[in-house]
Protein backbone atom coordinates (compact mmCIF):
# COMPACT_ATOMS: atom_id res chain seq x y z
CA UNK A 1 -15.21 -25.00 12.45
CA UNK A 2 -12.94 -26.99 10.68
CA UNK A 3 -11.58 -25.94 7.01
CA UNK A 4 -12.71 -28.52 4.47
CA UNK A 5 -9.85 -30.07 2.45
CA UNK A 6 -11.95 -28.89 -0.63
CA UNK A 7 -10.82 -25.73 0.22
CA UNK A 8 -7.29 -26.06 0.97
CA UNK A 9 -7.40 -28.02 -2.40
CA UNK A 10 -8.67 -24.89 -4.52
CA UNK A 11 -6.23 -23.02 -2.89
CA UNK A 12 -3.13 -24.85 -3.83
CA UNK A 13 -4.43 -25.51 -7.32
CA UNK A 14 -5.50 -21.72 -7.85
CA UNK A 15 -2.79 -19.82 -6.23
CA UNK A 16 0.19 -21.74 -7.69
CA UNK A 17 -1.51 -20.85 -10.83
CA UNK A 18 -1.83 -18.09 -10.40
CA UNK A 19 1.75 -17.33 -9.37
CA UNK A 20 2.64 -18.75 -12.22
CA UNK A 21 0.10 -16.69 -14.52
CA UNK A 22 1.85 -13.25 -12.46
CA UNK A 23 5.49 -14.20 -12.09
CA UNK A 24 6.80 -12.48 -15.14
CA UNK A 25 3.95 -9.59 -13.74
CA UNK A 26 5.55 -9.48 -10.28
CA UNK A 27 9.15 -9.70 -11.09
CA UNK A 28 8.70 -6.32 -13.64
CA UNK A 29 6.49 -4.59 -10.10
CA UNK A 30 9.38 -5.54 -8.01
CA UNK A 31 12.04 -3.74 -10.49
CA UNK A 32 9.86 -0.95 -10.61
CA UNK A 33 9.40 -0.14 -6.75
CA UNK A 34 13.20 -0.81 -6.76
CA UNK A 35 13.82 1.74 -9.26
CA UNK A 36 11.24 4.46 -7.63
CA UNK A 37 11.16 4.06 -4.14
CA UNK A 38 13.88 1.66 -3.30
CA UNK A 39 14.13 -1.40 -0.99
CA UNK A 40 12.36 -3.19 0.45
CA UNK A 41 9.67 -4.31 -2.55
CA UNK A 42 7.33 -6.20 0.03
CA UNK A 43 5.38 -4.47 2.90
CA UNK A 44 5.10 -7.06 5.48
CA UNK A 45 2.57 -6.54 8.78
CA UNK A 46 1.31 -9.26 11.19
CA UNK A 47 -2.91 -9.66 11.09
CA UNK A 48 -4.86 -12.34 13.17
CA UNK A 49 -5.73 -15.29 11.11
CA UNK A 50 -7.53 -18.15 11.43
CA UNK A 51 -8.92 -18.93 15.57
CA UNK A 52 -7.06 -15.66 15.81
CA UNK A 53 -3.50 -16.96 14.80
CA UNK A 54 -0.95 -14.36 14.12
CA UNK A 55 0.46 -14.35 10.38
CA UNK A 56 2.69 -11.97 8.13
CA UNK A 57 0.80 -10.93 5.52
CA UNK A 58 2.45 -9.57 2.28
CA UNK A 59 1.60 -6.16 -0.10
CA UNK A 60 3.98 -5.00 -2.53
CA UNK A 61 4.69 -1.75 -1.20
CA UNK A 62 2.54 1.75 -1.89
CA UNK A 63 4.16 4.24 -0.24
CA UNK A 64 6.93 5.97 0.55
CA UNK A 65 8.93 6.93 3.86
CA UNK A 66 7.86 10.68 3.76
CA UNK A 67 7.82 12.11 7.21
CA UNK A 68 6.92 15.57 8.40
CA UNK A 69 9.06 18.31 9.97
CA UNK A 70 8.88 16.35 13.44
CA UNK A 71 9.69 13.18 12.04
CA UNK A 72 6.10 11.87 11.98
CA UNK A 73 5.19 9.61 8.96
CA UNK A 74 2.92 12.02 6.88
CA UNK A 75 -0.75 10.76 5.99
CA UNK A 76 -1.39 8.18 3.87
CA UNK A 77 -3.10 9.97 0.59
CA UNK A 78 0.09 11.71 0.54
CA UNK A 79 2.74 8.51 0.89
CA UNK A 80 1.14 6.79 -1.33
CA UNK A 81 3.22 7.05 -4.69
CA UNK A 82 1.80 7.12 -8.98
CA UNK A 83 3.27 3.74 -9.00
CA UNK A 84 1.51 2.48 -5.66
CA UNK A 85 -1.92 4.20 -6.73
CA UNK A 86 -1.65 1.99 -9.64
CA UNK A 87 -1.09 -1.10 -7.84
CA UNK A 88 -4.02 -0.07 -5.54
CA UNK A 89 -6.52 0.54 -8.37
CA UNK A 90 -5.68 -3.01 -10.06
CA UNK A 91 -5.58 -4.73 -6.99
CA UNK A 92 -1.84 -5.76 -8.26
CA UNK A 93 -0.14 -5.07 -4.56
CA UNK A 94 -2.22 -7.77 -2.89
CA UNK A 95 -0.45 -10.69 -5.79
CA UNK A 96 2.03 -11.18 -3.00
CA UNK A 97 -0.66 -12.91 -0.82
CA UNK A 98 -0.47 -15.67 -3.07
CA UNK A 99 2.54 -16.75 -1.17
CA UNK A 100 0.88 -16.46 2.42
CA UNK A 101 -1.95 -19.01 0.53
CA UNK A 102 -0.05 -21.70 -0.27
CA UNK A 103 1.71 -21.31 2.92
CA UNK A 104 -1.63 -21.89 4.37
CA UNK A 105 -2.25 -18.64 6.42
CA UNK A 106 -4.47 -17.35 4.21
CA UNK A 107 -7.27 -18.42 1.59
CA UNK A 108 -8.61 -17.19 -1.94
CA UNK A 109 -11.63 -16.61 -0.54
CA UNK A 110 -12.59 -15.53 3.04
CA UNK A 111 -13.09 -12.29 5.54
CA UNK A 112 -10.11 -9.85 4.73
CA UNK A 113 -7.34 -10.07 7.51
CA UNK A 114 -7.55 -6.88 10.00
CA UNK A 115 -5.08 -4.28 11.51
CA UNK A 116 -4.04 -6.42 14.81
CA UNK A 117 -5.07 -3.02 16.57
CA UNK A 118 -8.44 -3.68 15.61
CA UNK A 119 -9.44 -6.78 17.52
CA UNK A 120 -10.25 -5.36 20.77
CA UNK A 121 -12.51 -2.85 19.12
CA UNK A 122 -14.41 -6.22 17.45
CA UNK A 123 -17.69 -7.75 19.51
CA UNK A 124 -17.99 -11.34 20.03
CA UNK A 125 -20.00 -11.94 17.29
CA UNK A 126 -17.34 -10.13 15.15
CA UNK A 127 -15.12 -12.86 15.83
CA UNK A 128 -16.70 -15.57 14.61
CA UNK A 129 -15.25 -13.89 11.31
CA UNK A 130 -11.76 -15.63 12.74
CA UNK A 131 -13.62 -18.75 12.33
CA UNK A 132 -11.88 -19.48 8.79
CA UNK A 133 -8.77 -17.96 7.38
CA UNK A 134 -8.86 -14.55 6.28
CA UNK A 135 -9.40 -14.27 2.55
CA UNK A 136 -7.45 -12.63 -0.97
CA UNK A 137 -10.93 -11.47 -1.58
CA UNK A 138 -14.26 -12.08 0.57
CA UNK A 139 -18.02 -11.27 0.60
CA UNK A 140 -17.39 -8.17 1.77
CA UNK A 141 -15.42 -7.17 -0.75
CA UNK A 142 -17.68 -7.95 -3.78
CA UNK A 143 -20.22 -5.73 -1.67
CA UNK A 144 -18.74 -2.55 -1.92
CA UNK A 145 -15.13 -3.28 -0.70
CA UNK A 146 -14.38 -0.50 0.99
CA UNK A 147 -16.97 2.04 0.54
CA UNK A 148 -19.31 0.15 3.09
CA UNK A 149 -19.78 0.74 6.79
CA UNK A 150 -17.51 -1.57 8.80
CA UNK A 151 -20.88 -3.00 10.69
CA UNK A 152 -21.84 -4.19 7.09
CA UNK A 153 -18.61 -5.59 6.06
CA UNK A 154 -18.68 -7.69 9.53
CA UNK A 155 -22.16 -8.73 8.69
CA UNK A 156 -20.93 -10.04 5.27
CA UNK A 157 -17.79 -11.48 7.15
CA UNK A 158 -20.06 -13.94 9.56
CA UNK A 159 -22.29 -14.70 6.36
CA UNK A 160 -19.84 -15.80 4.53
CA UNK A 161 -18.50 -17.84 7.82
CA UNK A 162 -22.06 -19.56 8.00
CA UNK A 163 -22.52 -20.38 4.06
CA UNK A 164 -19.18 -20.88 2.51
CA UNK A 165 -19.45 -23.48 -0.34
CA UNK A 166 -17.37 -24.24 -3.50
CA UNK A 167 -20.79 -22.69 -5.45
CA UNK A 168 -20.12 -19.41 -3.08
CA UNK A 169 -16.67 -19.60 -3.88
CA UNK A 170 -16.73 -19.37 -6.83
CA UNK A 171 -19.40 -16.50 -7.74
CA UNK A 172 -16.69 -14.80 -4.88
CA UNK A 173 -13.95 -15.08 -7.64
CA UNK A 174 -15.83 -13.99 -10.82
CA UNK A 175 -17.14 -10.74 -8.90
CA UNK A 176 -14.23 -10.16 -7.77
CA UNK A 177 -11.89 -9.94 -10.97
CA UNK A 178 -15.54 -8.30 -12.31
CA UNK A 179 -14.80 -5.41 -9.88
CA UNK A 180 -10.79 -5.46 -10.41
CA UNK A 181 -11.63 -4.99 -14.34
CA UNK A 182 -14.07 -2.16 -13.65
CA UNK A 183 -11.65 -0.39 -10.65
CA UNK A 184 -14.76 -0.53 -8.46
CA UNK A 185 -14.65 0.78 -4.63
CA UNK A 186 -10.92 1.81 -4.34
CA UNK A 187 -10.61 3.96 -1.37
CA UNK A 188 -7.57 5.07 0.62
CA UNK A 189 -10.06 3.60 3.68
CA UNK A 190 -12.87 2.73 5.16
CA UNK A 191 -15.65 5.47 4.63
CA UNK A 192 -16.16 5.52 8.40
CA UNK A 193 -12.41 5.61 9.18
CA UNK A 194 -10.47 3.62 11.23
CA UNK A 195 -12.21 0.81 12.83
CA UNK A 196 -10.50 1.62 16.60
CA UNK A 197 -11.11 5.25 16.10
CA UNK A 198 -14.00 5.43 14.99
CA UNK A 199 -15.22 2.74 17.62
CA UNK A 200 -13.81 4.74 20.50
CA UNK A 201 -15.46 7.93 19.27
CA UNK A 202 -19.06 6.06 19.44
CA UNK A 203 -17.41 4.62 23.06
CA UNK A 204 -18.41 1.24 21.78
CA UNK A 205 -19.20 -1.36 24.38
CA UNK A 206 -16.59 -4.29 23.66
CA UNK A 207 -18.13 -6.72 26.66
């Protein structure tokens, strides 16, 4: 499926708005995680993108390096710092994502890019959600975000693959910045866990 220049248009226009709109925003979140957890600001992770292309995505960074008396990293509820909670809840840590959009890996709208772990866990109709770049914000995510079951977030993933539009686009945006005002869905996770383990548990048939 090709990506219509429409869309690549929007992006440009509304992300280097919008990094202009957040810069001042951004520079102040930057000095902050300086300040309380140190360097590095950004928390950088490769996810499959669009026909399953490998891209960095970037986060401001949540957490902290807190490990355990062997030297394991301790669970996430309990890296995650006031500051990073914060970010979480306003949706501020995903503003560096901007950057991967006008680079062209990502788009404002479109399925949320997945753990790379994750894609042999995904069926082959779960992969036609690689059919257009991985999104800021999606379908799935004006649906429940994270508090739905990750068979109805895929459903919502290929939906959105088979009816994007500018008109779909757009009512994407406004719910989303709807549910960013009203701190809707904010979990540490997916209600169901991770997607590998929790596919491996039901020995889910990948062929």
């Amino acid at each position: 499926m090709k990506f219509p220049m429409y869309k690549r248009a929007m992006d440009i226009l509304l992300s280097t708005m919008a990094l202009v709109f957040f810069l001042p925003i951004m520079v102040v979140i930057s000095l902050m995680i300086i300040f309380t957890m140190g360097n590095p600001v950004f928390y950088c992770q490769s996810r499959p993108g669009l026909k399953n292309k490998v891209f960095n995505v970037y986060k401001f960074r949540t957490m902290s390096d807190s490990f355990d008396n062997e030297g394991k990293p301790l669970p996430d509820e309990n890296r995650v710092t006031k500051l990073g909670l914060m970010l979480r809840r306003t949706s501020l840590d995903e503003l560096p994502q901007l950057i991967n959009i006008l680079k062209g890996d990502m788009s404002i709208v479109g399925p949320r890019p997945l753990l790379m772990e994750y894609s042999p866990y995904l069926t082959r109709w779960e992969r036609r959600r690689h059919e257009v770049k991985p999104g800021l914000t999606g379908l799935a995510q004006v649906h429940g975000r994270q508090d739905i079951s990750w068979e109805d977030k895929f459903k919502l993933d290929v939906e959105y693959v088979d009816n994007y539009s500018i008109a779909l686009d757009a009512k994407i945006i406004f719910l989303t910045i709807r549910m960013v005002m009203k701190r809707e869905g904010i979990l540490y996770a997916a209600p169901q866990g991770r997607l590998d383990d929790y596919r491996r548990a039901l020995d889910y048939d990948n062929r």
